[in-house]
PDB file of N, CA and C in Angstrom:
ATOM      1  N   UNK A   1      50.809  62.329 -85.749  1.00  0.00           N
ATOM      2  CA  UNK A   1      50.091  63.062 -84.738  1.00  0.00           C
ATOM      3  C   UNK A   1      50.895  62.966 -83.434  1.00  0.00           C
ATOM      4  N   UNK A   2      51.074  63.987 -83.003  1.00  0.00           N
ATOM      5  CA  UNK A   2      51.585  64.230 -81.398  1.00  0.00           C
ATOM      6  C   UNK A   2      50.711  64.534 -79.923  1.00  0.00           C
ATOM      7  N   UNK A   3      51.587  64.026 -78.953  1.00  0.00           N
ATOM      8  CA  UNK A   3      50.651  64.710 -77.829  1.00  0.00           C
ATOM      9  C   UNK A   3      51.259  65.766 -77.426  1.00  0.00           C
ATOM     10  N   UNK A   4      50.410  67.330 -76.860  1.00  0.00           N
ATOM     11  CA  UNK A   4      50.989  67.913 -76.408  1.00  0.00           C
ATOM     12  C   UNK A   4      51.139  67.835 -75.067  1.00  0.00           C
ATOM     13  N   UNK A   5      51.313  68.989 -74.377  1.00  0.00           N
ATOM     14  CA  UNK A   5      51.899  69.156 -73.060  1.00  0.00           C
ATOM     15  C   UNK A   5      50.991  68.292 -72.173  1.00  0.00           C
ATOM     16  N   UNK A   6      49.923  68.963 -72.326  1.00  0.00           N
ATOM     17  CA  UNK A   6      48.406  68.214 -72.021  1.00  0.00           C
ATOM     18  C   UNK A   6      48.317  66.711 -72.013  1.00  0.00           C
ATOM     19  N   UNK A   7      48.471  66.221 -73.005  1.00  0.00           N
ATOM     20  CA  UNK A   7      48.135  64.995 -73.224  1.00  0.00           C
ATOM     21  C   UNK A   7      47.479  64.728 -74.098  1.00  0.00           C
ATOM     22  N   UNK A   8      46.644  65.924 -75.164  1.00  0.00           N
ATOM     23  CA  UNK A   8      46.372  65.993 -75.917  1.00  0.00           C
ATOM     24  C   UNK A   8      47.064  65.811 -77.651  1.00  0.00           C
ATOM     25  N   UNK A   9      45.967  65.237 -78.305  1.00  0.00           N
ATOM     26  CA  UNK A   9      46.424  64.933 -79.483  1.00  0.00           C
ATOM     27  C   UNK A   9      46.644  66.355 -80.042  1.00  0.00           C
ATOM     28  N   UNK A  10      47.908  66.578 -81.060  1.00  0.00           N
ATOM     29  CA  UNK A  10      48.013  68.239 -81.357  1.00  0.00           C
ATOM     30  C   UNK A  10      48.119  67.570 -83.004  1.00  0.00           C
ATOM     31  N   UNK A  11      47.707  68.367 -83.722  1.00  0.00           N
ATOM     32  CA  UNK A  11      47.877  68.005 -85.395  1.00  0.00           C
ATOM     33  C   UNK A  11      47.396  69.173 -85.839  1.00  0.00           C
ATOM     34  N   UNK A  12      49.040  69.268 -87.082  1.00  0.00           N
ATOM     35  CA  UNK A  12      48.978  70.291 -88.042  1.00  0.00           C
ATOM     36  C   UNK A  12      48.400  70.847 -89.072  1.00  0.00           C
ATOM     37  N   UNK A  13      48.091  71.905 -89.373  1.00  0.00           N
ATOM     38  CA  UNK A  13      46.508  72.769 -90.058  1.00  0.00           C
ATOM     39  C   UNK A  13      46.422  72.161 -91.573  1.00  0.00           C
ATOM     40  N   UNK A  14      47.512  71.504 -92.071  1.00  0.00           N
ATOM     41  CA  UNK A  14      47.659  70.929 -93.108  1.00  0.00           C
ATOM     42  C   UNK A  14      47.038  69.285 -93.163  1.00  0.00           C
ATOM     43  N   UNK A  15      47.295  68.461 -91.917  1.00  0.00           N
ATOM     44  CA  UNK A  15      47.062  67.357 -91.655  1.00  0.00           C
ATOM     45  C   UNK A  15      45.884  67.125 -91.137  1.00  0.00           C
ATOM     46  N   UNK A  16      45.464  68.636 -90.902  1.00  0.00           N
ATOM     47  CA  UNK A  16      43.839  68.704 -90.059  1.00  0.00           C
ATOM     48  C   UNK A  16      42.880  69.156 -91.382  1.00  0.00           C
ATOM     49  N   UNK A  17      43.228  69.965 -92.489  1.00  0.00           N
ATOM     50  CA  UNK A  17      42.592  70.245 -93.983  1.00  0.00           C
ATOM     51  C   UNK A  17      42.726  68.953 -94.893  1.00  0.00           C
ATOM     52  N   UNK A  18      43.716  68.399 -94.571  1.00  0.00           N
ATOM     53  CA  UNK A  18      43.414  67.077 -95.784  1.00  0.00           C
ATOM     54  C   UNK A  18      42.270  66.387 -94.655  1.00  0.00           C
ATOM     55  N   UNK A  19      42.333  65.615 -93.038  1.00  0.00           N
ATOM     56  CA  UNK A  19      41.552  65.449 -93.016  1.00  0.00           C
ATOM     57  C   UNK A  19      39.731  65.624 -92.783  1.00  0.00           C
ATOM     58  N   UNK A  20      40.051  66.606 -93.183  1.00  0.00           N
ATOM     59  CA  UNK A  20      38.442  67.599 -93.060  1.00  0.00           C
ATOM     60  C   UNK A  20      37.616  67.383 -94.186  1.00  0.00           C
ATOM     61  N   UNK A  21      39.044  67.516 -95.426  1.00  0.00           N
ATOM     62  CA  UNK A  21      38.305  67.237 -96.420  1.00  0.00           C
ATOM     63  C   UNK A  21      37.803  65.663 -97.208  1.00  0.00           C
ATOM     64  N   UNK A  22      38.845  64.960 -96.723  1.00  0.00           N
ATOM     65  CA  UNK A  22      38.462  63.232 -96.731  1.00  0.00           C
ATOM     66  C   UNK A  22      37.616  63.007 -95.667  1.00  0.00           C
ATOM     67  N   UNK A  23      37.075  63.351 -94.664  1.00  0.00           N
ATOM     68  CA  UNK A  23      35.716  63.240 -93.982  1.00  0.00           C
ATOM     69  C   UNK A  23      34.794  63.727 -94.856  1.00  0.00           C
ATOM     70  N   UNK A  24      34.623  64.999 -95.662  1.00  0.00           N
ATOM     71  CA  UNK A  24      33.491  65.703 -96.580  1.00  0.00           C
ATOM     72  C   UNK A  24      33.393  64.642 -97.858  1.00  0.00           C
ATOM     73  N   UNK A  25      34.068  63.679 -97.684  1.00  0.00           N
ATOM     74  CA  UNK A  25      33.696  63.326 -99.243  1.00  0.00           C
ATOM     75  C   UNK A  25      32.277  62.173 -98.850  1.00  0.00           C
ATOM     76  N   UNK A  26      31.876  62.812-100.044  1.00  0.00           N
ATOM     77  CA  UNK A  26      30.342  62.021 -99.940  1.00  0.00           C
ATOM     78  C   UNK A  26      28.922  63.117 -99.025  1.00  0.00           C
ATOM     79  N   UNK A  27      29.378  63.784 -98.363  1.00  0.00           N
ATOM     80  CA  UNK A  27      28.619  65.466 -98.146  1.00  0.00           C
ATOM     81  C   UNK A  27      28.199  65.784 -98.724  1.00  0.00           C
ATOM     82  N   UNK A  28      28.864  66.571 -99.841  1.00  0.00           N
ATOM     83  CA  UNK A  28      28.431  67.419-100.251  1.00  0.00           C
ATOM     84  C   UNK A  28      27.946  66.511-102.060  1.00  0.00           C
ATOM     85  N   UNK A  29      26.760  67.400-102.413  1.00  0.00           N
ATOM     86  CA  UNK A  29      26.146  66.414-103.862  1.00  0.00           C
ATOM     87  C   UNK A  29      26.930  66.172-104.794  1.00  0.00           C
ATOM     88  N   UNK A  30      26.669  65.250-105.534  1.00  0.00           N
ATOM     89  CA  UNK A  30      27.454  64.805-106.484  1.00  0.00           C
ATOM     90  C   UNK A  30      27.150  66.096-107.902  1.00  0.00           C
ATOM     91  N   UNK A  31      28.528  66.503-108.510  1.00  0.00           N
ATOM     92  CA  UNK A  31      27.703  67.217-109.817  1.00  0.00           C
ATOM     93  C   UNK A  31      26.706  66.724-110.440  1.00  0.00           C
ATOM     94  N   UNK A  32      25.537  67.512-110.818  1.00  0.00           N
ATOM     95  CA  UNK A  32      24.541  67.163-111.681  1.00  0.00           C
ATOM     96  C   UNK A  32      23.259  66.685-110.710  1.00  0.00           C
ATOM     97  N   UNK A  33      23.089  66.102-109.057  1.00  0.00           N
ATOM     98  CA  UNK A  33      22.268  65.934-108.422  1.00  0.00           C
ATOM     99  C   UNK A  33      21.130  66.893-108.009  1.00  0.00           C
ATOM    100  N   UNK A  34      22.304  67.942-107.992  1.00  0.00           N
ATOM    101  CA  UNK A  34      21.295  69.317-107.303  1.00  0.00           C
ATOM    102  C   UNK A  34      21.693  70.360-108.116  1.00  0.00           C
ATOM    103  N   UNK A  35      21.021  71.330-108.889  1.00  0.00           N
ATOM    104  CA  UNK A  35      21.209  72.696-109.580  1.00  0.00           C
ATOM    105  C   UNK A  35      21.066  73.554-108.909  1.00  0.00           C
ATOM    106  N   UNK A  36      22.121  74.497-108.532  1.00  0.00           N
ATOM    107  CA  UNK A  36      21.555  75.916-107.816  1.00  0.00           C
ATOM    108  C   UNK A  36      22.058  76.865-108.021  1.00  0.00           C
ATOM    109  N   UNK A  37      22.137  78.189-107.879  1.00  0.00           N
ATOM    110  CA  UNK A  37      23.144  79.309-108.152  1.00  0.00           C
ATOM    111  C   UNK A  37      23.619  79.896-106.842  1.00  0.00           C
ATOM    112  N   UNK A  38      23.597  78.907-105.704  1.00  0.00           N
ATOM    113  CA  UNK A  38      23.939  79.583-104.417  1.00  0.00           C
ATOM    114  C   UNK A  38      25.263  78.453-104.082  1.00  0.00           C
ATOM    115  N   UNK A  39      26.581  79.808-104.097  1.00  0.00           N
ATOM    116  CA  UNK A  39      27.619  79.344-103.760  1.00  0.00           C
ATOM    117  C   UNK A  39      27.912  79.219-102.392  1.00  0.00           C
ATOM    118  N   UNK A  40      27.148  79.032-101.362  1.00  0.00           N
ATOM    119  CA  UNK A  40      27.806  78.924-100.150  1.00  0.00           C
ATOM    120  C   UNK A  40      27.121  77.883 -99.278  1.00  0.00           C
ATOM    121  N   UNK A  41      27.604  76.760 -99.347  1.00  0.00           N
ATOM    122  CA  UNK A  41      27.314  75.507 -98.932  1.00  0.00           C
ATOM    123  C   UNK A  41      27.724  74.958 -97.621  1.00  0.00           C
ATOM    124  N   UNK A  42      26.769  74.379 -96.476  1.00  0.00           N
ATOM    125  CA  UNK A  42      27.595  74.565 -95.760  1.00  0.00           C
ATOM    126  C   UNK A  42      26.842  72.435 -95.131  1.00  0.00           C
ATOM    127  N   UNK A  43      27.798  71.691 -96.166  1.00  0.00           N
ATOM    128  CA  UNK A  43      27.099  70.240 -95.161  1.00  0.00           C
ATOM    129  C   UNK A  43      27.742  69.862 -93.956  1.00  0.00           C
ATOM    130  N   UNK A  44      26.713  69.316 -93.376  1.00  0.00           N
ATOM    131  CA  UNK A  44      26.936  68.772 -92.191  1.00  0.00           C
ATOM    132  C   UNK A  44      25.819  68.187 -91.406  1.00  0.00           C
ATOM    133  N   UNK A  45      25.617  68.073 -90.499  1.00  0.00           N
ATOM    134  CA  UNK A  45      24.743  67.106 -89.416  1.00  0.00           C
ATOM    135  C   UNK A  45      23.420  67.567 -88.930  1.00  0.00           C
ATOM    136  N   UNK A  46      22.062  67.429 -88.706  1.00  0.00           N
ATOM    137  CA  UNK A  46      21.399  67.980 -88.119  1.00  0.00           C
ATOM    138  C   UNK A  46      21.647  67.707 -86.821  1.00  0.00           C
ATOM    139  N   UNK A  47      21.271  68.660 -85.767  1.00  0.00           N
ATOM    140  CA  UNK A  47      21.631  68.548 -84.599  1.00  0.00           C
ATOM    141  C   UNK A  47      20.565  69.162 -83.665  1.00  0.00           C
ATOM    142  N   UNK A  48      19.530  69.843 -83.998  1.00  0.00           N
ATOM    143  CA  UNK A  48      18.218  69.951 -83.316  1.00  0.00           C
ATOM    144  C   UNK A  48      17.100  70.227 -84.506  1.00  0.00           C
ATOM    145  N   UNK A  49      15.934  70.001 -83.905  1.00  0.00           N
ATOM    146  CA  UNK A  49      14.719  70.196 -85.001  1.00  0.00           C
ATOM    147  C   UNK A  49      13.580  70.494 -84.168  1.00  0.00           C
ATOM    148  N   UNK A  50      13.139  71.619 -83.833  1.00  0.00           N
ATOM    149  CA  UNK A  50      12.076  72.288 -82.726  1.00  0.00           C
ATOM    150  C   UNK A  50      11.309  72.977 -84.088  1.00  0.00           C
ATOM    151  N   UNK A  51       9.823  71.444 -83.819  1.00  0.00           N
ATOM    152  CA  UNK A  51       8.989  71.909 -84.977  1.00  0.00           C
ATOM    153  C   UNK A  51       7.587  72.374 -84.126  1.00  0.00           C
ATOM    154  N   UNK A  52       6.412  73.562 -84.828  1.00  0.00           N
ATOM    155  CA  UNK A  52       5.529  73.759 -84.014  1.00  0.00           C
ATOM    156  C   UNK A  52       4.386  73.595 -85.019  1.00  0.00           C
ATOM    157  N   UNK A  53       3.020  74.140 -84.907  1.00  0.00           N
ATOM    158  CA  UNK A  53       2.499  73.677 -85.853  1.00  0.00           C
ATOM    159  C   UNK A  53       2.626  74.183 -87.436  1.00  0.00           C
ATOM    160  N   UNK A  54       3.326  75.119 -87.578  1.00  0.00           N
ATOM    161  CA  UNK A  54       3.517  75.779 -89.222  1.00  0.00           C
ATOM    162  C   UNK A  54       4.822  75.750 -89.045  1.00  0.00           C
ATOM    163  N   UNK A  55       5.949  76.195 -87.862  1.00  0.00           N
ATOM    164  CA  UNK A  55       7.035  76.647 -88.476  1.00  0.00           C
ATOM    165  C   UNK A  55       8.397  76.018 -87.832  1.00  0.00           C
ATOM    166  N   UNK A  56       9.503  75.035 -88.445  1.00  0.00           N
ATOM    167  CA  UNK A  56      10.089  74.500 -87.380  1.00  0.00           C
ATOM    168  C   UNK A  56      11.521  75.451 -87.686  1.00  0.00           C
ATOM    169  N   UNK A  57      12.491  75.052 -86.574  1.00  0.00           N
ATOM    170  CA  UNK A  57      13.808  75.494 -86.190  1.00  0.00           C
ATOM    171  C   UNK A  57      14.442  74.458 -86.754  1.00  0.00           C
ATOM    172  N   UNK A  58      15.216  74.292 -87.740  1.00  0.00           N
ATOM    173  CA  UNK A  58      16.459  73.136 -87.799  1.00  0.00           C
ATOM    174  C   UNK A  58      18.045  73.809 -87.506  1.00  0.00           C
ATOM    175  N   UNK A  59      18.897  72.804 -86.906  1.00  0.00           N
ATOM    176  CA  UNK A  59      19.883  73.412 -86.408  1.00  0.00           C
ATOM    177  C   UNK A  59      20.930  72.528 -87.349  1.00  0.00           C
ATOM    178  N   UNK A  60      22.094  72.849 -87.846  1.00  0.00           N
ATOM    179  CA  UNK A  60      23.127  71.852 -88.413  1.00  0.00           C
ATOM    180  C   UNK A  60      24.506  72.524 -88.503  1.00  0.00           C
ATOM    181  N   UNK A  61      24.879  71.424 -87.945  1.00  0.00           N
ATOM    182  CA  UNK A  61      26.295  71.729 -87.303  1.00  0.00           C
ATOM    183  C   UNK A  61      27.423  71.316 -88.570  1.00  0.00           C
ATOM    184  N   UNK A  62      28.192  72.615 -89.085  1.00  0.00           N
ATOM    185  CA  UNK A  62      28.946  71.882 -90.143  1.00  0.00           C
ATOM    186  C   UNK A  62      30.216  72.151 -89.385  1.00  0.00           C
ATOM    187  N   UNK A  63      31.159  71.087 -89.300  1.00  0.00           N
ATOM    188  CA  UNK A  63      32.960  71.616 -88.967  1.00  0.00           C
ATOM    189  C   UNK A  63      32.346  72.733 -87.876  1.00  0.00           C
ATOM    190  N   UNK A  64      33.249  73.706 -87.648  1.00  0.00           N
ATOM    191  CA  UNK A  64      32.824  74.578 -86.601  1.00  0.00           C
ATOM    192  C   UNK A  64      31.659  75.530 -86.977  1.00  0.00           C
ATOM    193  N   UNK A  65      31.229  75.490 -87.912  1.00  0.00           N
ATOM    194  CA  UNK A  65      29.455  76.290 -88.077  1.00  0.00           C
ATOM    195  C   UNK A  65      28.537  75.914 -87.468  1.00  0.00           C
ATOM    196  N   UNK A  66      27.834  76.423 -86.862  1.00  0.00           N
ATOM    197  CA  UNK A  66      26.225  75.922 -86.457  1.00  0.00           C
ATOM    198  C   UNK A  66      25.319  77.545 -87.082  1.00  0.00           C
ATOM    199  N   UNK A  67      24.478  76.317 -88.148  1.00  0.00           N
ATOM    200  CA  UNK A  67      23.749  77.268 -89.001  1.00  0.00           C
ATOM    201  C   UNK A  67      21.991  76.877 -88.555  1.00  0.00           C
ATOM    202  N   UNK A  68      21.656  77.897 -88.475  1.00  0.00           N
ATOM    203  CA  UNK A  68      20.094  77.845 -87.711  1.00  0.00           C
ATOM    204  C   UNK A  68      19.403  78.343 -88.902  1.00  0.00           C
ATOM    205  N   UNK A  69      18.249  77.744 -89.331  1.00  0.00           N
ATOM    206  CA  UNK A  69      17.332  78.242 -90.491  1.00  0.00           C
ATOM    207  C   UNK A  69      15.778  77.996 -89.816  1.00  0.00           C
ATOM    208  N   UNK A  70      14.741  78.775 -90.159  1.00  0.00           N
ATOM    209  CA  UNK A  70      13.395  78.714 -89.763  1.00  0.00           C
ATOM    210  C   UNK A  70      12.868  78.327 -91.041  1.00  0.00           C
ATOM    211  N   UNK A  71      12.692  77.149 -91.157  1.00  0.00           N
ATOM    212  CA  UNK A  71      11.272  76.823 -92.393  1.00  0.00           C
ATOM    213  C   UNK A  71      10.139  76.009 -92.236  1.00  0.00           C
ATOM    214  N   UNK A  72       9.681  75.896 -92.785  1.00  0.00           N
ATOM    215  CA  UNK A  72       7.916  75.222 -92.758  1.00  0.00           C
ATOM    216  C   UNK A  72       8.336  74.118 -92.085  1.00  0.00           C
ATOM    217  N   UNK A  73       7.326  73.872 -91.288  1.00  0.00           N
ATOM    218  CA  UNK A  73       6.805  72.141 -90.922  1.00  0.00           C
ATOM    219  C   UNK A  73       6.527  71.322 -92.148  1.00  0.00           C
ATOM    220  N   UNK A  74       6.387  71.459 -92.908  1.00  0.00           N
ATOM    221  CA  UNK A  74       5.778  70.898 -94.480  1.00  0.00           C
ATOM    222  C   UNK A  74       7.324  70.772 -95.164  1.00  0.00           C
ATOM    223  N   UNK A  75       7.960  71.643 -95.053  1.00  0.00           N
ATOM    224  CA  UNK A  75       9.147  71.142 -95.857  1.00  0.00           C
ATOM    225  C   UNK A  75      10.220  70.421 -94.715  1.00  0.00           C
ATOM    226  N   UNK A  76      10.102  70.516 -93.466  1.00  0.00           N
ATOM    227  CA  UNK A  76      10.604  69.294 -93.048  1.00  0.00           C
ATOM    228  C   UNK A  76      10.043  68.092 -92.469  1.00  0.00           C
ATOM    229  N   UNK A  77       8.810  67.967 -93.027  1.00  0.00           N
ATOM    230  CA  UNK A  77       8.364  66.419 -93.444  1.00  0.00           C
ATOM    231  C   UNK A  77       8.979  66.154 -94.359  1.00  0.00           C
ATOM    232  N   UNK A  78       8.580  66.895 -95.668  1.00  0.00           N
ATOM    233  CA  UNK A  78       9.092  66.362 -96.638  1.00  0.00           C
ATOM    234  C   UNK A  78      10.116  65.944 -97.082  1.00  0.00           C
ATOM    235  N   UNK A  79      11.394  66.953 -96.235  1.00  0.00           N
ATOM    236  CA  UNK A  79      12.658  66.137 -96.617  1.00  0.00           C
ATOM    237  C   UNK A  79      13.087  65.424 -95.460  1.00  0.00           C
ATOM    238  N   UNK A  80      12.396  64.810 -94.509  1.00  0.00           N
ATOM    239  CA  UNK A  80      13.131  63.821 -93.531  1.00  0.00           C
ATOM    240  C   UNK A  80      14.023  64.225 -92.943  1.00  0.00           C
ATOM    241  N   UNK A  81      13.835  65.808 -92.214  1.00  0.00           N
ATOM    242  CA  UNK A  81      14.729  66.408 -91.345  1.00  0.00           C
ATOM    243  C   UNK A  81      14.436  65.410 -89.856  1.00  0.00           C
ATOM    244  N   UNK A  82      15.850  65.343 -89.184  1.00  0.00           N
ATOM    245  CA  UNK A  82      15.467  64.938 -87.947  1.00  0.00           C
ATOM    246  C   UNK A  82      17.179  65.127 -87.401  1.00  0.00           C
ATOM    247  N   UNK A  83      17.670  65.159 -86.070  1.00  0.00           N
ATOM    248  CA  UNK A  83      18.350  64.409 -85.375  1.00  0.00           C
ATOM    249  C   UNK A  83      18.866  63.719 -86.019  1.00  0.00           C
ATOM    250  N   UNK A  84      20.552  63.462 -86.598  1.00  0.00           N
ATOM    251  CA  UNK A  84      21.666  62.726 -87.065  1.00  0.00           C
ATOM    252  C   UNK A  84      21.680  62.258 -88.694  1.00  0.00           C
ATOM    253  N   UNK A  85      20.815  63.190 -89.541  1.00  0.00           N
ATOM    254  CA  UNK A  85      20.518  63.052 -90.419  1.00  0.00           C
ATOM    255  C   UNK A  85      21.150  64.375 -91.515  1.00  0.00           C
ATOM    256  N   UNK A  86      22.206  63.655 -92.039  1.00  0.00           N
ATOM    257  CA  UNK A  86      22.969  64.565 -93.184  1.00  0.00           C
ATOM    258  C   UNK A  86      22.095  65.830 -93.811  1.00  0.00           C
ATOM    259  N   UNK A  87      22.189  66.687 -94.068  1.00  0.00           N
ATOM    260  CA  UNK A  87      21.810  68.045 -94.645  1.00  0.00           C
ATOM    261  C   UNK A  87      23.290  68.957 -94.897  1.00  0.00           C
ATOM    262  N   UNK A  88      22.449  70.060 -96.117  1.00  0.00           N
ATOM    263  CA  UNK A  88      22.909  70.814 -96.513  1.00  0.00           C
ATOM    264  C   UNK A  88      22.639  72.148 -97.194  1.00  0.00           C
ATOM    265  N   UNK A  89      23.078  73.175 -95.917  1.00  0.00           N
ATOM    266  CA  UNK A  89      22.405  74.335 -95.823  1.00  0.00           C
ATOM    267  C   UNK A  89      23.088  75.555 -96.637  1.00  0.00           C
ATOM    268  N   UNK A  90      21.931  76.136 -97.012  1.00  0.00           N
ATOM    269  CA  UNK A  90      22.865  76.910 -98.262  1.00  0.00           C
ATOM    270  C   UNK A  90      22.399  78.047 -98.172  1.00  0.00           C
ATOM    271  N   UNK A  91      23.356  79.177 -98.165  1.00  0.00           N
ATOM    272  CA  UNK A  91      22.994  80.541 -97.883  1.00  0.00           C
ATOM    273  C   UNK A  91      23.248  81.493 -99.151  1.00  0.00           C
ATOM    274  N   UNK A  92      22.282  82.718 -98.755  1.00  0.00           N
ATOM    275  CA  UNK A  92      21.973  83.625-100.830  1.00  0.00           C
ATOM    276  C   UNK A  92      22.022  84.688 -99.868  1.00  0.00           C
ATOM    277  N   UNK A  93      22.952  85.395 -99.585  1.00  0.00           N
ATOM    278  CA  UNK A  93      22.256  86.996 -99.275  1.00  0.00           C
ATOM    279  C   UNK A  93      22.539  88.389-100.128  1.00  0.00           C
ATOM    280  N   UNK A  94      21.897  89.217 -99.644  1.00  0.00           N
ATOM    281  CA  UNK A  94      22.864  90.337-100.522  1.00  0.00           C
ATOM    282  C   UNK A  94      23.459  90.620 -99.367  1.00  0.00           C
ATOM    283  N   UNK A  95      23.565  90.890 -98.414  1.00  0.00           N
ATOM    284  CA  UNK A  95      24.274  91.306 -97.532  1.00  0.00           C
ATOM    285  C   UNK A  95      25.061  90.454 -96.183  1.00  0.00           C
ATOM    286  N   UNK A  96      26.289  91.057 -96.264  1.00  0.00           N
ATOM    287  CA  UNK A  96      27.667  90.396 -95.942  1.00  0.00           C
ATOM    288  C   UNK A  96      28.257  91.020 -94.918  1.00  0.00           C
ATOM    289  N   UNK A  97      28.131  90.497 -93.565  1.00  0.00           N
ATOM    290  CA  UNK A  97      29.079  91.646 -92.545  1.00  0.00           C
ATOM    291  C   UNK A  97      30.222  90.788 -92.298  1.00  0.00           C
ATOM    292  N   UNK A  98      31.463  91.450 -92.002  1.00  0.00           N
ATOM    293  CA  UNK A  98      32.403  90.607 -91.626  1.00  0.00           C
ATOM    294  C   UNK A  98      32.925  91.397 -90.595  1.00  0.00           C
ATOM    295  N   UNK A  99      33.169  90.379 -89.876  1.00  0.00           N
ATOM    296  CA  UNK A  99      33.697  90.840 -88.484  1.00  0.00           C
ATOM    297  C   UNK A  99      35.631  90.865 -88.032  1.00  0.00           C
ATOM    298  N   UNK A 100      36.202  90.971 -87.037  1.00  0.00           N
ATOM    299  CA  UNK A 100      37.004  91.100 -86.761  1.00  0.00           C
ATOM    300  C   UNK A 100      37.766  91.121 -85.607  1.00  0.00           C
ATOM    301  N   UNK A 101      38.505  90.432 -84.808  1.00  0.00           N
ATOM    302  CA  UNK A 101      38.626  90.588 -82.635  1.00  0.00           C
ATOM    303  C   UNK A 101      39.403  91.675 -82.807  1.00  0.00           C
ATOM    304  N   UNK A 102      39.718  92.445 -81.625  1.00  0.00           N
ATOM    305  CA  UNK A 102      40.163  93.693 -81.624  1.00  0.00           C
ATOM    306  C   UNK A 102      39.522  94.926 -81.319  1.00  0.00           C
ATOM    307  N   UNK A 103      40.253  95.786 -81.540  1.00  0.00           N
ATOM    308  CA  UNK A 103      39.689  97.176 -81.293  1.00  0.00           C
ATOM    309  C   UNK A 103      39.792  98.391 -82.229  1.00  0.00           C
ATOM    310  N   UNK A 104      39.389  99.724 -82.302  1.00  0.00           N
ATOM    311  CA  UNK A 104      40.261 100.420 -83.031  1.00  0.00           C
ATOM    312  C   UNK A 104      41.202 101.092 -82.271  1.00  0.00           C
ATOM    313  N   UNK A 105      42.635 101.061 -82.963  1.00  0.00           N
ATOM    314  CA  UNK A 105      43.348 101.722 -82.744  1.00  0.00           C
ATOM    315  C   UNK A 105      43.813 102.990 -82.637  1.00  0.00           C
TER     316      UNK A 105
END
């Protein structure tokens, strides 16, 4: 690892993917824990939980994602959502926009 100009630590996209992914180990479930048919997984941290009386906000911050979901007060009792507490949010849609910076040309 180097400093740059800054003074900042600078590290390469290769040295920053191995360690992204040796931080994820233990994240994401072990085969055979959880069954699902939804490929898009996204673990990481809870990082807010604004519950009201039926319906709360959980917020979880994966790597650079912050994924916001609205579900029951009842299902986050039940799974012990809170503030600094591992989760893993998983998205099913049919529909897919992808974006792009720029303009048309």
């Amino acid at each position: 690892m180097n400093r740059g100009g800054s003074g900042n630590r600078v590290i390469d996209g290769v040295s920053l993917a191995a360690f992204a992914t040796e931080r994820a180990q233990g994240l994401h479930p072990v085969p055979g824990e959880i069954l699902t048919s939804v490929r898009n997984s996204f673990a990481g941290i809870v990082t807010a939980v604004n519950v009201d009386e039926i319906v709360a906000q959980v917020e979880i911050q994966s790597g650079s994602h912050r994924l916001v979901s609205l579900i029951s007060r009842e299902s986050v009792e039940e799974l012990g959502l809170e503030v600094g507490v591992l989760a893993t949010a998983r998205v099913k849609s049919t529909n897919v926009h992808i974006d792009r910076p720029g303009s048309h040309g």
